[in-house]
C-alpha atoms as a PDB file:
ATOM      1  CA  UNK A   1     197.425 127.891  67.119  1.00  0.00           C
ATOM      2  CA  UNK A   2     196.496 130.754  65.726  1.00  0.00           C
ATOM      3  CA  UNK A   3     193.287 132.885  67.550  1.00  0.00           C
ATOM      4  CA  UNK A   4     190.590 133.772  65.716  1.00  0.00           C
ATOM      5  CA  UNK A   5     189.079 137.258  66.445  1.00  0.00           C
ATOM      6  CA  UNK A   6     185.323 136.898  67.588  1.00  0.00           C
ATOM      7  CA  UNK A   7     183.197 138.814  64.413  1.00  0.00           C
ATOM      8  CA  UNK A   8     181.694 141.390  65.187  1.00  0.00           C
ATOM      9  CA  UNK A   9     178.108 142.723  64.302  1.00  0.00           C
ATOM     10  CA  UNK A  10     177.147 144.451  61.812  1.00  0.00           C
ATOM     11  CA  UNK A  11     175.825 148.191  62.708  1.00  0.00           C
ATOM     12  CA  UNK A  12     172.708 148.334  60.759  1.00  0.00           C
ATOM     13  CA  UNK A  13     171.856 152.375  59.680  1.00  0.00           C
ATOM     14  CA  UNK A  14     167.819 152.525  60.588  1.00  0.00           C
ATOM     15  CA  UNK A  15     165.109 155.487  61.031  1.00  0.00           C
ATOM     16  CA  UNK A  16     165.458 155.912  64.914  1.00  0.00           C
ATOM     17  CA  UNK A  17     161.737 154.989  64.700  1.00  0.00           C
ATOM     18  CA  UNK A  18     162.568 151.733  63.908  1.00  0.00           C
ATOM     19  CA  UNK A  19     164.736 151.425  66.660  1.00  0.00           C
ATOM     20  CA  UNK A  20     161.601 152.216  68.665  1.00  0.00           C
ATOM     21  CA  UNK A  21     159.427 149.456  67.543  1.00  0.00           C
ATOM     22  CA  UNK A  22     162.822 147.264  68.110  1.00  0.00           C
ATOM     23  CA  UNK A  23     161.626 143.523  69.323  1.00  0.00           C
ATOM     24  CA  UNK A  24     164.019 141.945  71.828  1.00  0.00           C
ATOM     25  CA  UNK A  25     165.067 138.666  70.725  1.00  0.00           C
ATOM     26  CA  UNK A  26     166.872 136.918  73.628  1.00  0.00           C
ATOM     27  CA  UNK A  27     170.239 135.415  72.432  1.00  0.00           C
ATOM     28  CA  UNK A  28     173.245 134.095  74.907  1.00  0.00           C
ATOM     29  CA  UNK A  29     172.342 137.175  76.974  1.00  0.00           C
ATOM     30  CA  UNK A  30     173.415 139.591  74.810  1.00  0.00           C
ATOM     31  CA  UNK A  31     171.005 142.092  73.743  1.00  0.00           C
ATOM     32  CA  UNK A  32     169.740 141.698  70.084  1.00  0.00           C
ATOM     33  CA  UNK A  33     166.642 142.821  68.076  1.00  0.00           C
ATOM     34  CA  UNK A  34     164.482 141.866  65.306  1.00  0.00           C
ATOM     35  CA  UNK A  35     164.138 145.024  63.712  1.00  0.00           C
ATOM     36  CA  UNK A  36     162.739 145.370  60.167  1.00  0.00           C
ATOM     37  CA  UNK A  37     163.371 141.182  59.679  1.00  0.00           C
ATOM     38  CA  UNK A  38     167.080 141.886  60.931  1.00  0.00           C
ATOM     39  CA  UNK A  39     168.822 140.774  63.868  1.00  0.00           C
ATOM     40  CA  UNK A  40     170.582 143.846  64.941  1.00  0.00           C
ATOM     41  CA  UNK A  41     172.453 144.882  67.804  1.00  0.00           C
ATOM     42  CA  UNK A  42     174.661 147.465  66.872  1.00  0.00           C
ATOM     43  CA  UNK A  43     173.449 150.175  64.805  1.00  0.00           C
ATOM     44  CA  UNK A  44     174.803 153.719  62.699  1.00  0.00           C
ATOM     45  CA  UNK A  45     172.853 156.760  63.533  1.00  0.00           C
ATOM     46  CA  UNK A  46     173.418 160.016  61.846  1.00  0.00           C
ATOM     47  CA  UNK A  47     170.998 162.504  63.388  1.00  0.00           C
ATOM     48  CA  UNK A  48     171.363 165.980  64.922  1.00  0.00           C
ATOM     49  CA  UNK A  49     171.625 166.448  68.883  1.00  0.00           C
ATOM     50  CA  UNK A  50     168.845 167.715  70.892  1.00  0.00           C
ATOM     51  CA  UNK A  51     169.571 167.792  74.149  1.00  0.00           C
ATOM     52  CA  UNK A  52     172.757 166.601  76.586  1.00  0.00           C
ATOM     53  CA  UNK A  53     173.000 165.636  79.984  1.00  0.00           C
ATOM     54  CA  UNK A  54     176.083 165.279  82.671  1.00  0.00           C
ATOM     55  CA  UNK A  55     175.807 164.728  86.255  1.00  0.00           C
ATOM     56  CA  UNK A  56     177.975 167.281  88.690  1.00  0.00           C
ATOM     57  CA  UNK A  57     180.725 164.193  89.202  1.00  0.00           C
ATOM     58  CA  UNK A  58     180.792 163.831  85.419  1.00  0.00           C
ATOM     59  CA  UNK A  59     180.405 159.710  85.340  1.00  0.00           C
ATOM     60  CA  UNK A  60     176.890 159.736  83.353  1.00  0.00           C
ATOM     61  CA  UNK A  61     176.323 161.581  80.337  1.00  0.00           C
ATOM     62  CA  UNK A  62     173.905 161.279  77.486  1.00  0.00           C
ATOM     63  CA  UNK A  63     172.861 163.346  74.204  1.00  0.00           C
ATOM     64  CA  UNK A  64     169.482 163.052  72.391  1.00  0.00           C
ATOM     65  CA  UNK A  65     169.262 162.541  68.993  1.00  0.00           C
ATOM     66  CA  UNK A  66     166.353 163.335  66.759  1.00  0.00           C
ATOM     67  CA  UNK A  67     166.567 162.309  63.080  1.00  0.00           C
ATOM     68  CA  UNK A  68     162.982 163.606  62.183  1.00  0.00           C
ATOM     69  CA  UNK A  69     161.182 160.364  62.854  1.00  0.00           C
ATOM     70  CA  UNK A  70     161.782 159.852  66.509  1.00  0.00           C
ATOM     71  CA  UNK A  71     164.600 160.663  69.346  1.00  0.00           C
ATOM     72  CA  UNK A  72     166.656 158.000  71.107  1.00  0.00           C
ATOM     73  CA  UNK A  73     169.001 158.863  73.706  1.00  0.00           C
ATOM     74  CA  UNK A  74     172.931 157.980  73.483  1.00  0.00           C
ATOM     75  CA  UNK A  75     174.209 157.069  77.423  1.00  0.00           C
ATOM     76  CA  UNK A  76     177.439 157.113  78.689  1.00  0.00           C
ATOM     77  CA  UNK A  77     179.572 156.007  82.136  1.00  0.00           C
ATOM     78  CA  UNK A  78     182.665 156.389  83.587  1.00  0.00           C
ATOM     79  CA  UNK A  79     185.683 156.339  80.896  1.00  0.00           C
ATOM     80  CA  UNK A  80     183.161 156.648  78.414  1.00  0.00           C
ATOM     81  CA  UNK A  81     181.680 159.819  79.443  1.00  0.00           C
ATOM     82  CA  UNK A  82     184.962 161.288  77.683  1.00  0.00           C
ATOM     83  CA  UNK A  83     183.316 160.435  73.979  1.00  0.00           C
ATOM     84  CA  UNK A  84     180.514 163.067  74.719  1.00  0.00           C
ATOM     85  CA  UNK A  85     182.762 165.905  76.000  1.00  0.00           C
ATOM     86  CA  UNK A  86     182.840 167.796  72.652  1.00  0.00           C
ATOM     87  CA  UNK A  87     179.417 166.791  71.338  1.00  0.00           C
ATOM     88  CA  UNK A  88     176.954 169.843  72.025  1.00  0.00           C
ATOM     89  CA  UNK A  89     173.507 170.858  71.611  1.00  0.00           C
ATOM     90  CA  UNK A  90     172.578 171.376  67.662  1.00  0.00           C
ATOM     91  CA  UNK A  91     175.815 169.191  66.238  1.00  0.00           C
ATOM     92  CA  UNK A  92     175.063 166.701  63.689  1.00  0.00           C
ATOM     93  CA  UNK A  93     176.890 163.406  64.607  1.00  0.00           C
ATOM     94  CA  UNK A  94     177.074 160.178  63.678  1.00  0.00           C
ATOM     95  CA  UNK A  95     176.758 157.282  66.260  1.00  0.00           C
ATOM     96  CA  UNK A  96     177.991 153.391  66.040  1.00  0.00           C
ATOM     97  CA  UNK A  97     177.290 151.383  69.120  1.00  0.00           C
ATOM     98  CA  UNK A  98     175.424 148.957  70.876  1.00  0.00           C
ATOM     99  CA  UNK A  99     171.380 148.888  71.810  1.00  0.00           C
ATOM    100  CA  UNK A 100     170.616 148.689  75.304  1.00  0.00           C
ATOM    101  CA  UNK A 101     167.137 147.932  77.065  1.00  0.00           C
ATOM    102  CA  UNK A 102     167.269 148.970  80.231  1.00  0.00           C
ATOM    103  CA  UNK A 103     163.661 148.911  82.111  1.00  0.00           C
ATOM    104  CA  UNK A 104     161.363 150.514  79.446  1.00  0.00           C
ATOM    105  CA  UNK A 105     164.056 152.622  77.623  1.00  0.00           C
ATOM    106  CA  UNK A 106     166.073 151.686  74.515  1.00  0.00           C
ATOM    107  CA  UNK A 107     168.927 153.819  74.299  1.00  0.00           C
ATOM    108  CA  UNK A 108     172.373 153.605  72.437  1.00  0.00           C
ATOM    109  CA  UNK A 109     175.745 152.715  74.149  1.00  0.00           C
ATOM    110  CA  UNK A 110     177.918 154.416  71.994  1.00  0.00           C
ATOM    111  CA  UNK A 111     181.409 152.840  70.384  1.00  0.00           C
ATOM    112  CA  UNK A 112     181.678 156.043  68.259  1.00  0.00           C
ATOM    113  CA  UNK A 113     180.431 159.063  68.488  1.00  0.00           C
ATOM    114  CA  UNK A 114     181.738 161.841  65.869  1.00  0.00           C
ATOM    115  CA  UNK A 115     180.247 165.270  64.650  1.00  0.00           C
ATOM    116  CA  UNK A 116     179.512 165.524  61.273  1.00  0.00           C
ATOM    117  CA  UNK A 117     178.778 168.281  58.455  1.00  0.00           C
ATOM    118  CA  UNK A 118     175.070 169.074  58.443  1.00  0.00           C
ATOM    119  CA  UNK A 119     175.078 167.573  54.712  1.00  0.00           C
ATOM    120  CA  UNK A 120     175.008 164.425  56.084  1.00  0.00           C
ATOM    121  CA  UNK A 121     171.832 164.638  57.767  1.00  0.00           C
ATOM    122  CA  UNK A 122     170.030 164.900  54.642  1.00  0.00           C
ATOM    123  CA  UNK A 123     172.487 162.130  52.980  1.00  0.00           C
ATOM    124  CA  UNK A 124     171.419 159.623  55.564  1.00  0.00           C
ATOM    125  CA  UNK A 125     168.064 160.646  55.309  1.00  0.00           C
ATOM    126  CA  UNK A 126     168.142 160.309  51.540  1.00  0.00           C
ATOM    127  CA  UNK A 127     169.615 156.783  51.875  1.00  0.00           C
ATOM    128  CA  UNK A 128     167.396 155.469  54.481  1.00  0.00           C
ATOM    129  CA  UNK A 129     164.420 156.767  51.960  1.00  0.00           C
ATOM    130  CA  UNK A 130     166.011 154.669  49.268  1.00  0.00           C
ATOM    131  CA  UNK A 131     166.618 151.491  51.723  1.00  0.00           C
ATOM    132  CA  UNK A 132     163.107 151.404  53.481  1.00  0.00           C
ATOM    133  CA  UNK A 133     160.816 154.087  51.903  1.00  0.00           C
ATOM    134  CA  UNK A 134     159.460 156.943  54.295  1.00  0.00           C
ATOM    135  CA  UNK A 135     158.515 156.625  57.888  1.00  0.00           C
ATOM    136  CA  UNK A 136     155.031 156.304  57.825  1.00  0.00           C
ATOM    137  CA  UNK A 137     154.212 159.429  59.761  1.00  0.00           C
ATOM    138  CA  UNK A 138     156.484 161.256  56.925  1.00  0.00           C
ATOM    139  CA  UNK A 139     154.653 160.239  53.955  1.00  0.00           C
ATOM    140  CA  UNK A 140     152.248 162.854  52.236  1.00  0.00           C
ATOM    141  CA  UNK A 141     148.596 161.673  52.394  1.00  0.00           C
ATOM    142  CA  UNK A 142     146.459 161.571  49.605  1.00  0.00           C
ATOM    143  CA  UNK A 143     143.762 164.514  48.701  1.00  0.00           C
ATOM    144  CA  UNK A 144     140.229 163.313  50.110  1.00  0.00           C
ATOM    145  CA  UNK A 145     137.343 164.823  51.278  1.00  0.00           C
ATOM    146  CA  UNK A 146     138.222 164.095  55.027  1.00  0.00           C
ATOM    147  CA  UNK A 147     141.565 165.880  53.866  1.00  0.00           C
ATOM    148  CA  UNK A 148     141.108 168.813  51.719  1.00  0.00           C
ATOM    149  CA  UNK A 149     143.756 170.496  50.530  1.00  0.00           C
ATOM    150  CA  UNK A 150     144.054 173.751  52.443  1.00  0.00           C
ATOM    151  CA  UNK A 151     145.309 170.872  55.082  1.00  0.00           C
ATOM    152  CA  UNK A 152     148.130 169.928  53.272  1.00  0.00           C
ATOM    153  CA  UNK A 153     149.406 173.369  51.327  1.00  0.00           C
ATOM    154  CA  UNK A 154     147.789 176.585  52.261  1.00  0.00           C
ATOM    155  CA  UNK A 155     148.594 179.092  50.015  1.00  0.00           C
ATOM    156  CA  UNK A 156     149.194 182.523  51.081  1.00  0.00           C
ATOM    157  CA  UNK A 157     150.964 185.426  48.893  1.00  0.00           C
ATOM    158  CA  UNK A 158     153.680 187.166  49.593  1.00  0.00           C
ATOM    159  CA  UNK A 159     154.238 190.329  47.057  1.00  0.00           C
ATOM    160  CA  UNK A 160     153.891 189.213  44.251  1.00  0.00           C
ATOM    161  CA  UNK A 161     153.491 185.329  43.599  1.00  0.00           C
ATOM    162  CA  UNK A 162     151.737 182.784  45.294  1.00  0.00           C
ATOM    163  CA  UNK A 163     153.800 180.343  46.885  1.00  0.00           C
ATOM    164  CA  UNK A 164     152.896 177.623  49.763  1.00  0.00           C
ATOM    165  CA  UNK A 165     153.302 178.219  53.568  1.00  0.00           C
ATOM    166  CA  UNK A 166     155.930 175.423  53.860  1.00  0.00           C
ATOM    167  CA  UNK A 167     157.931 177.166  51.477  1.00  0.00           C
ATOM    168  CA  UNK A 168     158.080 180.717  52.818  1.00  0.00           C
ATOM    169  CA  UNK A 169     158.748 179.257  56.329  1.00  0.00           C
ATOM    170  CA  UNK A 170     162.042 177.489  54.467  1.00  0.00           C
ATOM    171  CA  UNK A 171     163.028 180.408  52.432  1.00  0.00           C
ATOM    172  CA  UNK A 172     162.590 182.799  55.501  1.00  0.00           C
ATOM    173  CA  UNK A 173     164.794 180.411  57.401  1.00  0.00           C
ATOM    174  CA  UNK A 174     167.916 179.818  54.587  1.00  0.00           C
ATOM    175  CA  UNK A 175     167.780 183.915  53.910  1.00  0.00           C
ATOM    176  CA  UNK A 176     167.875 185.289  57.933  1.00  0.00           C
ATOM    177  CA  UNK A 177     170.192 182.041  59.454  1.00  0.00           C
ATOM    178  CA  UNK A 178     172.716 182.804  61.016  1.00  0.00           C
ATOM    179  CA  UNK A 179     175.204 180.727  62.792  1.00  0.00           C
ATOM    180  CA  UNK A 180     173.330 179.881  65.585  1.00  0.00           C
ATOM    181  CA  UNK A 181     169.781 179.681  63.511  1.00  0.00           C
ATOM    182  CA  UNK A 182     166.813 181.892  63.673  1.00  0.00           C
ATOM    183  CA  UNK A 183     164.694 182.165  66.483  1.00  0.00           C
ATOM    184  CA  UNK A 184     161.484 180.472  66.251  1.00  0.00           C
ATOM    185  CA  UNK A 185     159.450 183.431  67.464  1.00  0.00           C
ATOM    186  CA  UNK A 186     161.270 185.544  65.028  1.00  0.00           C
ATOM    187  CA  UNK A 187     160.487 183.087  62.209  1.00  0.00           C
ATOM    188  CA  UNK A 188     156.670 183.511  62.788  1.00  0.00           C
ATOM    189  CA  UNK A 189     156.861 186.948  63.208  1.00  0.00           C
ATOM    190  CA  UNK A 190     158.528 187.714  59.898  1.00  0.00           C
ATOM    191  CA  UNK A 191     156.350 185.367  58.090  1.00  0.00           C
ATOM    192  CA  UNK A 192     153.120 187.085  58.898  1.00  0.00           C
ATOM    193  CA  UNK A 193     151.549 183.966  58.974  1.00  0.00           C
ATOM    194  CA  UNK A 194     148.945 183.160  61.738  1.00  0.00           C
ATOM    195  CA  UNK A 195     151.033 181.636  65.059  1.00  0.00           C
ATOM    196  CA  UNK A 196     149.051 178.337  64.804  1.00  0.00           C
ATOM    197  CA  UNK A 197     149.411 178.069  60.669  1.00  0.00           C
ATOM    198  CA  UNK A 198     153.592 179.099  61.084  1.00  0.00           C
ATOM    199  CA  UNK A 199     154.164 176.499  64.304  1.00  0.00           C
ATOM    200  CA  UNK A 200     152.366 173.729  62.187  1.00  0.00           C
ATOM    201  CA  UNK A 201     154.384 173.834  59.232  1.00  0.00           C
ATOM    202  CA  UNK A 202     157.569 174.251  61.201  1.00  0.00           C
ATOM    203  CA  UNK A 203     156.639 171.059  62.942  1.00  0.00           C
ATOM    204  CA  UNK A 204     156.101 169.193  59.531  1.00  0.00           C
ATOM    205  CA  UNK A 205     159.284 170.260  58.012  1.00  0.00           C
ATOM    206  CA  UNK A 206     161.395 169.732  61.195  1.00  0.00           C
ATOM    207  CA  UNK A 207     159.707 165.633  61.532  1.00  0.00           C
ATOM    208  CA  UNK A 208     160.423 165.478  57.579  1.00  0.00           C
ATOM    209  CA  UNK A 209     164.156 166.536  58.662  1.00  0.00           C
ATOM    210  CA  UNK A 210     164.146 169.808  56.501  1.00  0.00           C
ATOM    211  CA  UNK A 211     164.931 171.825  58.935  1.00  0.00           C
ATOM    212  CA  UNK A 212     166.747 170.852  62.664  1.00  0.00           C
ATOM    213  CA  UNK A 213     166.721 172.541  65.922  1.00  0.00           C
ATOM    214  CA  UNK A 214     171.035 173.374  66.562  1.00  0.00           C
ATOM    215  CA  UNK A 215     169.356 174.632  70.268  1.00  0.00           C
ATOM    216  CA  UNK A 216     166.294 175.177  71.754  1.00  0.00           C
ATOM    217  CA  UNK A 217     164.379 177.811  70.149  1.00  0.00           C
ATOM    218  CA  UNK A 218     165.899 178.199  67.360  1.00  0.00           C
ATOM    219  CA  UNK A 219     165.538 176.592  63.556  1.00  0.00           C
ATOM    220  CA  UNK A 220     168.291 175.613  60.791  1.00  0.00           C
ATOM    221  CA  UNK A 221     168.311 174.516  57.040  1.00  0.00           C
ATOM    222  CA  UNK A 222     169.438 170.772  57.064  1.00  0.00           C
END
């Protein structure tokens, strides 16, 4: 008699939001989810890496990943700790694994976990977009009177012609990267812009996945 190989699940590619607002659906104790109508319980994340974490004996690690909706952490024991030894702080990577609900966290029990050229961050992005539309907390809102629209682009010039604060902060960034990214502080500085005006675009544009963090402190073009 031939044996038939068990199938297995599909990896769904969601916003790490949606992973977030994951419903557990019991099913033969394995853990799936409805998210977004689909019963998922493997997924493919491509998002950039945040943060890691290894204990001294080296038998947990985990990486964050942020994909400019949200941030989900990736967890590994044991023999797996060994698929997060060249993974560091600022790589863009793809994940495939498993979803695990463990007490109140949802994290990601990684099958595969490989780094990636920062292209594909905005690929993904672009594709996900296409599939399911922007996150809601991404997409623009609409001129009113409760939201003029010095809230949305403030203007400021810069020798010459006017252009908006969102793009400066970008074209500041892609002109003084380096390697490693520009500091934030340095950002603001060179901008000229007021330190509360500078930090909020740099927060819209790294949640709309513009830019990325490769380590703390310091800001890259996607």
């Amino acid at each position: 008699m031939v044996q038939t190989l068990p199938k297995r699940n599909t990896a769904y590619k969601f916003w790490i939001k949606d992973l977030l607002n994951a419903v557990p659906i019991s099913q033969d104790g394995l853990h799936v989810f409805d998210i977004r109508g689909r019963e998922a319980s493997r997924v493919n994340i491509i998002a950039a890496v945040v943060d890691k974490q290894t204990n001294e004996e080296k038998t947990f690690s985990s990486i964050t990943l942020d994909d400019g909706t949200e941030t989900i952490r990736v967890k590994t024991w044991n023999e797996d700790v060994k698929k997060l030894e060249s993974i560091n702080i600022g790589d863009p990577v793809i994940v495939i694994g498993k979803i695990s609900l463990y007490g109140n966290e949802l994290s990601i029990r990684p099958e595969i976990v490989k780094q990636q050229e920062p292209e594909w961050l905005l690929v993904r992005k672009k594709e996900l977009e296409k599939t399911y539309g922007k996150p809601e907390e991404l997409k623009e809102k609409p001129i009113t009177e409760e939201t003029p629209p010095h809230e949305i682009t403030e203007e400021v010039v810069v020798s010459g012609p006017t252009i908006t604060t969102r793009q400066k902060i970008l074209e500041l960034v892609e002109k003084e990267t380096a390697k490693e990214g520009i500091e934030t502080t340095r950002l603001i500085r060179l901008s000229g812009l007021k330190e509360e005006e500078a930090e909020k675009a740099i927060d819209e544009l790294l949640r709309e996945g513009e830019l990325f963090q490769p380590r703390t402190g310091f800001l890259k073009v996607i």
